[in-house]
Protein backbone atom coordinates (compact mmCIF):
# COMPACT_ATOMS: atom_id res chain seq x y z
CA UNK A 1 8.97 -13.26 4.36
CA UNK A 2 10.49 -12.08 0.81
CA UNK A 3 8.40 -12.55 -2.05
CA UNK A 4 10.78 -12.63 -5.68
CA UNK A 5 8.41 -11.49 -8.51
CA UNK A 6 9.97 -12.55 -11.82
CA UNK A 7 10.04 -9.96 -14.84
CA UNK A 8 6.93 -10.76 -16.03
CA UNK A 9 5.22 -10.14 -13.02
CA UNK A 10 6.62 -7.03 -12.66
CA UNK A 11 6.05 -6.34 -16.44
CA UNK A 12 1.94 -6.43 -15.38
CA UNK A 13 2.33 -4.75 -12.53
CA UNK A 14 4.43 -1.77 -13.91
CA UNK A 15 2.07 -1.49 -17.08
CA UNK A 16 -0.93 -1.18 -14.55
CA UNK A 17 0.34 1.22 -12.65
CA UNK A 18 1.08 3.15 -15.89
CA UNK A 19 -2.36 2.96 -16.96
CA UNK A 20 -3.84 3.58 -13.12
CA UNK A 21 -1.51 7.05 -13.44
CA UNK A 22 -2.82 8.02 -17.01
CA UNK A 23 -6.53 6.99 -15.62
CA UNK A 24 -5.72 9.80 -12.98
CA UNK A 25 -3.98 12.48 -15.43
CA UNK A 26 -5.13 15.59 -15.07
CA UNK A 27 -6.42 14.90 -11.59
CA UNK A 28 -5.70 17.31 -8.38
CA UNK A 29 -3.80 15.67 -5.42
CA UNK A 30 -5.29 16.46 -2.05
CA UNK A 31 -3.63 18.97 -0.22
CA UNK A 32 -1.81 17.02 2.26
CA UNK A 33 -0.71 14.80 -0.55
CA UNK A 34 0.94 17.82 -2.70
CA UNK A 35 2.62 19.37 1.18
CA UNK A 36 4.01 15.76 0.97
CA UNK A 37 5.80 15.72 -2.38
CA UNK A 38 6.46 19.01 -2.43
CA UNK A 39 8.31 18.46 0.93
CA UNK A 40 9.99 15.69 -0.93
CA UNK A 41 8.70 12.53 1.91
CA UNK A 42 6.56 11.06 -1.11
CA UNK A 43 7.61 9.99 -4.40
CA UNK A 44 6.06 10.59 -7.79
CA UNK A 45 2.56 9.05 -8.82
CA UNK A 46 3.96 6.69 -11.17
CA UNK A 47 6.12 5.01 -8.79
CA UNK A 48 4.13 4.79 -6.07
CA UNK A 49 1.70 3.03 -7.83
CA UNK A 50 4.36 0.44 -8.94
CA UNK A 51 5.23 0.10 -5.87
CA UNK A 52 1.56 -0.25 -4.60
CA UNK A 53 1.19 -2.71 -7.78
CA UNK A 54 4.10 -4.70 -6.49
CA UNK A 55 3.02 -5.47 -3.00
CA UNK A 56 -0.35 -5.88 -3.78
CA UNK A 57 0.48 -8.61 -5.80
CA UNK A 58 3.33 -10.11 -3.65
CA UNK A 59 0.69 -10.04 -0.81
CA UNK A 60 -1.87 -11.92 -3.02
CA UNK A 61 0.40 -14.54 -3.79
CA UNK A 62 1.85 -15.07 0.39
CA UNK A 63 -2.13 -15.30 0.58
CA UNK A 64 -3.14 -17.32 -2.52
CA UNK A 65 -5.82 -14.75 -2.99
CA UNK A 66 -6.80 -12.45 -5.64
CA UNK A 67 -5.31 -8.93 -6.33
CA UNK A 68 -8.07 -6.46 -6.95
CA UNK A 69 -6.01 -4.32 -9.43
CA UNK A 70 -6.45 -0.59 -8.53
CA UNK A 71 -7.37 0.78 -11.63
CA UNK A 72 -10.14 3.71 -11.66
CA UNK A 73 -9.94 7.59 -11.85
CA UNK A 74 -10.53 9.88 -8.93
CA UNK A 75 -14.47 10.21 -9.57
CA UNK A 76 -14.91 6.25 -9.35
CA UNK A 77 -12.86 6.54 -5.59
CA UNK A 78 -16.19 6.97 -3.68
CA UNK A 79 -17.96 3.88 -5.30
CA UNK A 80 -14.38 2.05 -4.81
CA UNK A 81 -12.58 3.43 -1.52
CA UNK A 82 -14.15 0.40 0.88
CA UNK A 83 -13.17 -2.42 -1.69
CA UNK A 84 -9.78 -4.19 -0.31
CA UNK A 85 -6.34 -3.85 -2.28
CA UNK A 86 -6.42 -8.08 -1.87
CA UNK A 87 -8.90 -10.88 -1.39
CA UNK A 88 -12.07 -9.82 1.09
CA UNK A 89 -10.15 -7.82 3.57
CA UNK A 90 -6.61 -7.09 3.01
CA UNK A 91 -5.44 -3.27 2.89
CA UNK A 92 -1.55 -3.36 1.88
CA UNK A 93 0.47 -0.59 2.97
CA UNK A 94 4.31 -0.12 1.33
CA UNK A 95 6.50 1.68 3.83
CA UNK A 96 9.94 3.06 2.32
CA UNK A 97 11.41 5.39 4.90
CA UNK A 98 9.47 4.59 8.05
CA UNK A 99 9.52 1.39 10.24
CA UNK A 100 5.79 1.42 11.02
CA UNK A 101 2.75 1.39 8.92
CA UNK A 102 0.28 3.72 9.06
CA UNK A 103 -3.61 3.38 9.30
CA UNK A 104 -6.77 5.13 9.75
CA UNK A 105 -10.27 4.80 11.37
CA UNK A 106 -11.58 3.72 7.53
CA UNK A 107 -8.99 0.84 7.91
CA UNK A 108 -10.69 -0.75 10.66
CA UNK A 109 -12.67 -4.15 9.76
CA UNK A 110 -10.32 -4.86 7.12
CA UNK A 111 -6.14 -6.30 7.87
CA UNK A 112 -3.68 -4.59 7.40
CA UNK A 113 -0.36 -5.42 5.76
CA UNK A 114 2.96 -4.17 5.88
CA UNK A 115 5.11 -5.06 3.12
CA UNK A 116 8.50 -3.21 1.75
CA UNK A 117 10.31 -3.11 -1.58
CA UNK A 118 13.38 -3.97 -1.18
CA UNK A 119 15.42 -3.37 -4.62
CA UNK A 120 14.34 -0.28 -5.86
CA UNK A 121 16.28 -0.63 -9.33
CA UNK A 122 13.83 -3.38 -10.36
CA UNK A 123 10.84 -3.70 -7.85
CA UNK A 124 11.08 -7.56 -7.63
CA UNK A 125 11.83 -8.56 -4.38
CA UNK A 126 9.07 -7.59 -1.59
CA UNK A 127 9.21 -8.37 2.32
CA UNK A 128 6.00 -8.86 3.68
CA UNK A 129 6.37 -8.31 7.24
CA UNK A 130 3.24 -9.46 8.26
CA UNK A 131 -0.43 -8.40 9.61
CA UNK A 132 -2.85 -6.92 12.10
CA UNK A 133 -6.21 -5.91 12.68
CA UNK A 134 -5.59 -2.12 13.01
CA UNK A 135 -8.22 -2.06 16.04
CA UNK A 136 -5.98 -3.47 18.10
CA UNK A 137 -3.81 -0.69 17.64
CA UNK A 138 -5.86 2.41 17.98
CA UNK A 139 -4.76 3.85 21.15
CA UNK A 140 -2.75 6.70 22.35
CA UNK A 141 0.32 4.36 22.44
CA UNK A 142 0.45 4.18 19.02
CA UNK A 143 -1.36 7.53 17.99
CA UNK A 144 0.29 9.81 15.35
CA UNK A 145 -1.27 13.47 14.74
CA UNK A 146 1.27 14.29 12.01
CA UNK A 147 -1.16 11.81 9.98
CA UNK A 148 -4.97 12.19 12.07
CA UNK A 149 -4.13 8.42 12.37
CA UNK A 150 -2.07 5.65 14.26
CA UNK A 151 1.27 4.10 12.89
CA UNK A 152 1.84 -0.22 13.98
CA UNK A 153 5.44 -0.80 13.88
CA UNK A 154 6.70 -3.31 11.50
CA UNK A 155 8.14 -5.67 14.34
CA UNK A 156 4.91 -5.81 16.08
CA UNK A 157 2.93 -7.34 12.68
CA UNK A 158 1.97 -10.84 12.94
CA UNK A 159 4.13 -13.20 10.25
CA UNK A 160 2.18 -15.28 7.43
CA UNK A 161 2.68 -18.94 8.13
C-alpha cells in the first residue's frame, strides 16, 4: 500500500525530526551505530529521523491511529524505549537497502511494520508493506547474527486491509 503525504505533512514531520536531532546534539552513538555509518550502511541522524518521522506517520494514518512523535534526548530513552512508535503496539521499521526488516527480542509483544520511502528527493510517498508479530518469526530460519536479532522479509508481512 503507498501512502502520499502532502507538503505539509512532510513540513511537520521534517521539522520534528530536526528538533528530535538537536534534542540529541551532543549525544554519543552506540558503538555498533558509529561501525555502521562509518562503514557508510546508515545514513546521517537527521535523515533517518525524517525518514523514521515519515513512516511513522504514514503508518498512523493506514491505521487511523495516533503517531507518538519521537521526540526526547538519550537520557529520557530508558523511561521511553517500551512506548510504541504508533497507537498501543506498533513498532515501524524503514528499510532502504535491505528487503527484510529487522527485529529484536525487545520487539516482541508489540507489531511490527515494514514500510519504505520511496522518493528520496522529497520523502512523500511511503509503501507500507505490511505487518507481523515478530514472535512468529524468531527462529533459526530467519536468524541474523550480523544484528544479535532476526530479519522478516518484506514479502512475508501481512497487508493492511
Amino acid at each position: 500500500m503507498i501512502v502520499r503525504l502532502s507538503k505539509d505533512e512532510v513540513r511537520v514531520c521534517t521539522m520534528l525530526a530536526t528538533e528530535r536531532w538537536l534534542a540529541k546534539y551532543g549525544s554519543v552513538d552506540r558503538p555498533n551505530y558509529a561501525e555502521g555509518k562509518k562503514n557508510g550502511y546508515l545514513e546521517h541522524e537527521l535523515l533517518a529521523n525524517v525518514r523514521a518521522n515519515v513512516s511513522e506517520w504514514a503508518v498512523a494514518s493506514v491505521t487511523d491511529t495516533a503517531w507518538n512523535v519521537p521526540w526526547y534526548p538519550n537520557d529520557l530513552h530508558p523511561r521511553r524505549a517500551k512506548l510504541p512508535d504508533v497507537g498501543i503496539n506498533f513498532e515501524v521499521r524503514t528499510v532502504r537497502t535491505r528487503d527484510s526488516i529487522p527485529f529484536w527480542s525487545k520487539d516482541n509483544g508489540k507489531i511490527l511494520v515494514g514500510t519504505k520511502i520511496l522518493d528520496e528527493d522529497y520523502y512523500s510517498q511511503v509503501e507500507v508493506y505490511g505487518w507481523c508479530n515478530p514472535e512468529e518469526y524468531a527462529s533459526a530460519t530467519y536468524r541474523d547474527e550480523t544484528i544479535g536479532g532476526w530479519r522478516v522479509p518484506v514479502t512475508e508481512l501481512k497487508e493492511f486491509k
